[in-house]
PDB file of N, CA and C in Angstrom:
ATOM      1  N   UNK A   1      87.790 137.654  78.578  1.00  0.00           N
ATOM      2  CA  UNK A   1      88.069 137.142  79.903  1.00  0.00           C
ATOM      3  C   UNK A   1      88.539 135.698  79.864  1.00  0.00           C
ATOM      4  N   UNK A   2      88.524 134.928  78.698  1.00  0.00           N
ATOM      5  CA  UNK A   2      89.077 133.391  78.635  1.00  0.00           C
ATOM      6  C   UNK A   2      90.298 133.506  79.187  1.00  0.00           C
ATOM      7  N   UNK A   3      90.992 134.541  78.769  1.00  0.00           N
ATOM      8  CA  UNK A   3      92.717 134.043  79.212  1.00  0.00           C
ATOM      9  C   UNK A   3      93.020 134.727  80.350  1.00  0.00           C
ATOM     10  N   UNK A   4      91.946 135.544  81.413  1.00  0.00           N
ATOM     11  CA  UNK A   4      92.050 135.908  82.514  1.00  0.00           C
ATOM     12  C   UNK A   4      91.706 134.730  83.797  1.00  0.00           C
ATOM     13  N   UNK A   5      92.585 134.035  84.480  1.00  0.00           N
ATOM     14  CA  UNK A   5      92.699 133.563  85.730  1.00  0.00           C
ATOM     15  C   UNK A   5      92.807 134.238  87.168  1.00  0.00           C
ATOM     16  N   UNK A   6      91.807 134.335  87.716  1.00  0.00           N
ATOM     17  CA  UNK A   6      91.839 135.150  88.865  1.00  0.00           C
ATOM     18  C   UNK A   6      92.316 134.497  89.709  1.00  0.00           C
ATOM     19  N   UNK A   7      92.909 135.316  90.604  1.00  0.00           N
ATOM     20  CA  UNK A   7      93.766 134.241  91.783  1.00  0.00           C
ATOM     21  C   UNK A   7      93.368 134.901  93.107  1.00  0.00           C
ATOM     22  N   UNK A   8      92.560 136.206  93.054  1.00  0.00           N
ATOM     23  CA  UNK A   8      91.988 136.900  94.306  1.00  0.00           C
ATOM     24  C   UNK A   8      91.071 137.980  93.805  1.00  0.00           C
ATOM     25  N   UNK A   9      89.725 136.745  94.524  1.00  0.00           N
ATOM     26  CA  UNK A   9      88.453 137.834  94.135  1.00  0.00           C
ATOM     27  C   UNK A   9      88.164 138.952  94.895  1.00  0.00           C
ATOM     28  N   UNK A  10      88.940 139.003  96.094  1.00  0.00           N
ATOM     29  CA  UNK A  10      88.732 140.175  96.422  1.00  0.00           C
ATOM     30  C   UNK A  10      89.276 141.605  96.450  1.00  0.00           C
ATOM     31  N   UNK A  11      90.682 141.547  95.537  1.00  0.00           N
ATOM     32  CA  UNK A  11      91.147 142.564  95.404  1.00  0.00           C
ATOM     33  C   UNK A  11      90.657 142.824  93.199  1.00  0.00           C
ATOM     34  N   UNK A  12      90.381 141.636  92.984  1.00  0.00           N
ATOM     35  CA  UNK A  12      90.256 141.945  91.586  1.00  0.00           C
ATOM     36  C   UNK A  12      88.919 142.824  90.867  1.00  0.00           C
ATOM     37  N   UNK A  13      88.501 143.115  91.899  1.00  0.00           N
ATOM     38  CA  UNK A  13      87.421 144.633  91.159  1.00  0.00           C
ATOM     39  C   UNK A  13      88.127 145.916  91.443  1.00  0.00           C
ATOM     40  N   UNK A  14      89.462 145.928  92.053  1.00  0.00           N
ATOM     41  CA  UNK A  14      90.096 147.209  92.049  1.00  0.00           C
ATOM     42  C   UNK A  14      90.850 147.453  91.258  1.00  0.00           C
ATOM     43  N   UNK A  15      91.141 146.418  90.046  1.00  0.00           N
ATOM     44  CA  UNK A  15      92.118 146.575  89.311  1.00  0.00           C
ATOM     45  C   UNK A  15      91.455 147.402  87.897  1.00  0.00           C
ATOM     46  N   UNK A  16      92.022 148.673  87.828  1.00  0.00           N
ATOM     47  CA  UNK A  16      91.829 149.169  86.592  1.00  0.00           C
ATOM     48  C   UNK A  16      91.464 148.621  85.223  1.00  0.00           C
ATOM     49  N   UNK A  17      90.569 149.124  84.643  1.00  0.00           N
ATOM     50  CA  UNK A  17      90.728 148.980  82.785  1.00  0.00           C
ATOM     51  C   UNK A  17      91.810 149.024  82.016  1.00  0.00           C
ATOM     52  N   UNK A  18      92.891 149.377  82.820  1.00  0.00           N
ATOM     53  CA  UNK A  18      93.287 150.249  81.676  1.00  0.00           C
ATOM     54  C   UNK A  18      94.866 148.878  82.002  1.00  0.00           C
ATOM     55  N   UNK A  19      95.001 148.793  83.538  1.00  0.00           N
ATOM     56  CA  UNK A  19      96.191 147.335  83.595  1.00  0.00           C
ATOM     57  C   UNK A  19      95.519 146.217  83.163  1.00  0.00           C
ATOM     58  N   UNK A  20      94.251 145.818  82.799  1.00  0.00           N
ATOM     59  CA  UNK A  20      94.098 144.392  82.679  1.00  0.00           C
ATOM     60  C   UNK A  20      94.103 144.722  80.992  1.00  0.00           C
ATOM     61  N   UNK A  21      94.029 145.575  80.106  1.00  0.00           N
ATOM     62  CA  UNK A  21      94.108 145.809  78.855  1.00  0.00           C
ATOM     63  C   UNK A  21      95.176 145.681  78.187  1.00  0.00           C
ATOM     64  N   UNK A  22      96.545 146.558  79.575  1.00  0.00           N
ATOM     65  CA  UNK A  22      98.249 146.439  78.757  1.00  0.00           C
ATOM     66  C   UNK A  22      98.695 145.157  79.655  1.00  0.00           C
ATOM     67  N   UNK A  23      97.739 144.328  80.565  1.00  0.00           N
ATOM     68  CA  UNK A  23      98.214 142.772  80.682  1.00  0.00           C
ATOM     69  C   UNK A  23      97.808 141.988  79.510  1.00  0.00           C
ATOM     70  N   UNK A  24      96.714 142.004  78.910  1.00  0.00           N
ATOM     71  CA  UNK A  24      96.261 141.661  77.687  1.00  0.00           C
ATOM     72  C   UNK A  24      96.980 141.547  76.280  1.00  0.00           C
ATOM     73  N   UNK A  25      97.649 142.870  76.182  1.00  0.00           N
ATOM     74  CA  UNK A  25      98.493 143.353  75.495  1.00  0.00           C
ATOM     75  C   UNK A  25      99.974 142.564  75.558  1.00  0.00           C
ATOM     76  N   UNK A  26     100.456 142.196  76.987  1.00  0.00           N
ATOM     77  CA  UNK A  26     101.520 141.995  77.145  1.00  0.00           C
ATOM     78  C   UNK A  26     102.098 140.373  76.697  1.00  0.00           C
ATOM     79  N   UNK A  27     100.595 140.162  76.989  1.00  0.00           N
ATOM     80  CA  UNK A  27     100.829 138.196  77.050  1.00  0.00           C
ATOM     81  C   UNK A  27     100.995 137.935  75.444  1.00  0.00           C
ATOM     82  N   UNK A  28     101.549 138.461  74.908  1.00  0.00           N
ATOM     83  CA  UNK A  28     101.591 138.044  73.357  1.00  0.00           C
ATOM     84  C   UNK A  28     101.947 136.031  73.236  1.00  0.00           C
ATOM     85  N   UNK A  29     103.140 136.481  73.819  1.00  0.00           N
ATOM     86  CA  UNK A  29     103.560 134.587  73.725  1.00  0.00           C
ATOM     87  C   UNK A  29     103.945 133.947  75.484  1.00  0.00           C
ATOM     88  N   UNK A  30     104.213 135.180  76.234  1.00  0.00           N
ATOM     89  CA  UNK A  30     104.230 134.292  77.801  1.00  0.00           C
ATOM     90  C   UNK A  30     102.933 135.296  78.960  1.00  0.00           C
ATOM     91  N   UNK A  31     103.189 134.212  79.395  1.00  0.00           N
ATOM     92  CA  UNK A  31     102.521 134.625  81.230  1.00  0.00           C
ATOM     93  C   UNK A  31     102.842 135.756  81.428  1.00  0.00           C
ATOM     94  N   UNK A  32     101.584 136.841  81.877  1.00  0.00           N
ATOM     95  CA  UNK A  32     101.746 137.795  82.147  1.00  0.00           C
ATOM     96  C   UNK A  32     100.807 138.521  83.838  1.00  0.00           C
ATOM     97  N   UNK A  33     101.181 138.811  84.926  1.00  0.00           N
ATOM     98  CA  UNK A  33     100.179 138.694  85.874  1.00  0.00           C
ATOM     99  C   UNK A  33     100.288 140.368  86.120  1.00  0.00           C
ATOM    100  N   UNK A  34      98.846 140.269  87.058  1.00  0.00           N
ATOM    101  CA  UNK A  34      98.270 141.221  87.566  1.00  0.00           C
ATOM    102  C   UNK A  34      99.043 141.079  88.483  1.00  0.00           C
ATOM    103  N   UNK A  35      99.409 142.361  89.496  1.00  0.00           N
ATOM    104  CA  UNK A  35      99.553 142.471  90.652  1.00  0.00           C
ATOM    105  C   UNK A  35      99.176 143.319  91.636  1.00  0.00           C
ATOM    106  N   UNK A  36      99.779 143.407  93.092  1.00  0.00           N
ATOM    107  CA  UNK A  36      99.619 144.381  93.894  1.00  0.00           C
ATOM    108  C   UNK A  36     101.238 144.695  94.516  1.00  0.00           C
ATOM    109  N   UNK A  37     101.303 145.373  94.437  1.00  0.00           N
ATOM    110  CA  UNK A  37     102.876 146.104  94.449  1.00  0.00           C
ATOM    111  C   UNK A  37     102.240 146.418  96.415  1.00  0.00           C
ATOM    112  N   UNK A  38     103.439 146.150  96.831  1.00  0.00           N
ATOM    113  CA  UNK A  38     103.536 146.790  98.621  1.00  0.00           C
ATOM    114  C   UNK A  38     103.082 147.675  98.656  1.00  0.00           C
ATOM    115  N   UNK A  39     103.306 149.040  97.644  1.00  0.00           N
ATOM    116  CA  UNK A  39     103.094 150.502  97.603  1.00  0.00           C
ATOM    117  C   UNK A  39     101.889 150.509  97.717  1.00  0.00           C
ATOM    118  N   UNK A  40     100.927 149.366  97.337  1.00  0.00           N
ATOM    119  CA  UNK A  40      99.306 149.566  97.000  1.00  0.00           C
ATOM    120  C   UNK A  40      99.477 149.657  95.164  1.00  0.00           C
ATOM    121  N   UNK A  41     100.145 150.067  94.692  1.00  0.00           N
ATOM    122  CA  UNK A  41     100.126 150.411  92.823  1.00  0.00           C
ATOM    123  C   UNK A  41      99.696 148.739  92.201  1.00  0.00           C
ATOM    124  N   UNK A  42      98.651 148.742  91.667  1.00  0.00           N
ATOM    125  CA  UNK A  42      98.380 147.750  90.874  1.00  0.00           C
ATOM    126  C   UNK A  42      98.980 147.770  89.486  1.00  0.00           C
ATOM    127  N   UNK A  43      99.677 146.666  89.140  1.00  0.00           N
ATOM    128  CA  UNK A  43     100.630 146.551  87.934  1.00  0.00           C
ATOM    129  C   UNK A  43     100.313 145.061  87.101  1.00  0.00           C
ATOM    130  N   UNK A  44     100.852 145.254  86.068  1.00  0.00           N
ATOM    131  CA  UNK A  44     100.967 144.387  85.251  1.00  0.00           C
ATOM    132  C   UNK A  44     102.367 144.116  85.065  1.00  0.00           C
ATOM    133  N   UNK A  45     102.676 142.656  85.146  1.00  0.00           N
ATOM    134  CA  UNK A  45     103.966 142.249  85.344  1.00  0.00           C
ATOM    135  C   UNK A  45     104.554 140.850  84.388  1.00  0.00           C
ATOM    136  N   UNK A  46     105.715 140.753  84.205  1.00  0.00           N
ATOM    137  CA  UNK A  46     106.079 139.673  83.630  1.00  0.00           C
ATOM    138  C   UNK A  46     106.093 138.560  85.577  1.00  0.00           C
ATOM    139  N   UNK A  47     106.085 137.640  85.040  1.00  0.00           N
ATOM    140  CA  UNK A  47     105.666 136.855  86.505  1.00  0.00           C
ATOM    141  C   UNK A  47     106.980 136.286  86.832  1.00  0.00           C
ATOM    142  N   UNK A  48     106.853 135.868  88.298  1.00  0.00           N
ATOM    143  CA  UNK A  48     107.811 135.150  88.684  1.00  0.00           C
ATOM    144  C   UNK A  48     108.458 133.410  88.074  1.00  0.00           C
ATOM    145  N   UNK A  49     107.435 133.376  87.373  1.00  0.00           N
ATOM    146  CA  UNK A  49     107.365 132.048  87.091  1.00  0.00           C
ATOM    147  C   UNK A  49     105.971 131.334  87.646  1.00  0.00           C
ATOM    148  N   UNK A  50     106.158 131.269  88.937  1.00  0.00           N
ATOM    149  CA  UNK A  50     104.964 130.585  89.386  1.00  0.00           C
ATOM    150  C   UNK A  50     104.397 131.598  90.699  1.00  0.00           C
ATOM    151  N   UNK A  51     103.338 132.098  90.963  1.00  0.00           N
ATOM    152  CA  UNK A  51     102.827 132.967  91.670  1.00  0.00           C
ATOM    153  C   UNK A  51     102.925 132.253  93.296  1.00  0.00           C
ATOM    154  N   UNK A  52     102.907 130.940  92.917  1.00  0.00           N
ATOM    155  CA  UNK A  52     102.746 130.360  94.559  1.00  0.00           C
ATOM    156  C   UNK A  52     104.161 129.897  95.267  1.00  0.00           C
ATOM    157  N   UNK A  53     105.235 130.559  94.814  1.00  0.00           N
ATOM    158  CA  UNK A  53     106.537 130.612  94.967  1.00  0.00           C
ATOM    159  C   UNK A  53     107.209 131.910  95.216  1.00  0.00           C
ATOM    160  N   UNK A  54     106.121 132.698  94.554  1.00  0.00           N
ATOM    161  CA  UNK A  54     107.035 134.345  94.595  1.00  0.00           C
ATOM    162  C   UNK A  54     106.886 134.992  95.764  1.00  0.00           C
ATOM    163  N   UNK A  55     108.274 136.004  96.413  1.00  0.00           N
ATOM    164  CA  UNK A  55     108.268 135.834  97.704  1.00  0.00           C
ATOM    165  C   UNK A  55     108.215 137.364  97.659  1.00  0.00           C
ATOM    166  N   UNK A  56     108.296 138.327  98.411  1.00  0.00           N
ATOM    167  CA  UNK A  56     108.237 139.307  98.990  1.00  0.00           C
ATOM    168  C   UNK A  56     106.663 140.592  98.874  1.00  0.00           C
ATOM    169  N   UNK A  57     106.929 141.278  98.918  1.00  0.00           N
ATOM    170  CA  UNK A  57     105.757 141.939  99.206  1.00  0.00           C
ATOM    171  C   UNK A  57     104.287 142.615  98.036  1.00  0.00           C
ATOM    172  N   UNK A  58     104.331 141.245  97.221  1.00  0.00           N
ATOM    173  CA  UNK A  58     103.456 141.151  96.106  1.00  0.00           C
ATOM    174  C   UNK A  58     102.246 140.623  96.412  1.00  0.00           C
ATOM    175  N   UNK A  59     101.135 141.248  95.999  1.00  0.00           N
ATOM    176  CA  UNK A  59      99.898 139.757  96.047  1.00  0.00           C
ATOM    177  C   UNK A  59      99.556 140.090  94.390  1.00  0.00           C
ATOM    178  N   UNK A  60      99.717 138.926  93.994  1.00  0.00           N
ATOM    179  CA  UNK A  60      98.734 138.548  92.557  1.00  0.00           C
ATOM    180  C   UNK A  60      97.644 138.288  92.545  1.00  0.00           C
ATOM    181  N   UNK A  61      97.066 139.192  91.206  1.00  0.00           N
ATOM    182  CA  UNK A  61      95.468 139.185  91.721  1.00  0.00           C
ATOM    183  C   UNK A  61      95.026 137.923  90.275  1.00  0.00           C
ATOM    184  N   UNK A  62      95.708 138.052  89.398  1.00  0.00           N
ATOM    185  CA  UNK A  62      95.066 137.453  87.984  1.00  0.00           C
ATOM    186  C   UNK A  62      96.684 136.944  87.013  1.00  0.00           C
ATOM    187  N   UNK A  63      95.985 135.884  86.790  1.00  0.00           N
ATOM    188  CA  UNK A  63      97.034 135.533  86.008  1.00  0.00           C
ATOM    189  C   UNK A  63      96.348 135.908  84.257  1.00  0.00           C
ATOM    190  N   UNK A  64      97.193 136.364  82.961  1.00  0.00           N
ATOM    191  CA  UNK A  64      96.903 136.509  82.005  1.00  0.00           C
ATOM    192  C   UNK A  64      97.742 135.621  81.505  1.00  0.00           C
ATOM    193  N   UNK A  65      97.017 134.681  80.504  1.00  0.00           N
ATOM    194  CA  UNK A  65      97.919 133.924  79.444  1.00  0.00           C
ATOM    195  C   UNK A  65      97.788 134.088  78.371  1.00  0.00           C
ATOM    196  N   UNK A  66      99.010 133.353  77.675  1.00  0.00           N
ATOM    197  CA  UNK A  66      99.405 133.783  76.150  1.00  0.00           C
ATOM    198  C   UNK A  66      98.411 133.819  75.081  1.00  0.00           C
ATOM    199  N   UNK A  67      98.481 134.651  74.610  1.00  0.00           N
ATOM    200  CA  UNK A  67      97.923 134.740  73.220  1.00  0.00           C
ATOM    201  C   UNK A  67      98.211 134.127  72.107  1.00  0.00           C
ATOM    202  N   UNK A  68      99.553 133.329  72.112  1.00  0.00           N
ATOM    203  CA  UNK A  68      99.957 132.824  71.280  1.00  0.00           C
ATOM    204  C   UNK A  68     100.731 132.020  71.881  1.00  0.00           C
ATOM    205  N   UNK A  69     100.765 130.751  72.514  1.00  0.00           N
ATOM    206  CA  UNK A  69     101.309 130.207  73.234  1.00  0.00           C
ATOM    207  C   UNK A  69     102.224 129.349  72.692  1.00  0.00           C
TER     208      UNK A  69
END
């Protein structure tokens, strides 16, 4: 959980084992975030850059960082 940053405690106990594992996976050398897709589908995503800039119908729940930065 060190390189997990939560950015919303209240949607982040709905997020699966199995996306915060291939977000884990993903952050090899960049930023990798949790999300909430409009649809409701919780995903793991390469990020916008900065979460407090990204615009349309996303909420980020966790930011994951690099593993190898």
């Amino acid at each position: 959980m060190d390189r997990i940053k939560i950015l919303d405690q209240s949607l982040w106990p709905k997020v699966p084992a199995d996306v915060v594992a291939e977000a884990e996976r993903a952050a090899d050398a960049d930023t990798v975030w949790i999300a909430q897709q409009g649809n409701g589908h919780i995903v793991a995503m390469d990020g916008p850059g900065d979460p407090d800039v990204a615009t349309g119908d996303i909420i980020f729940i966790a930011e994951v960082a690099p593993r190898n930065p």
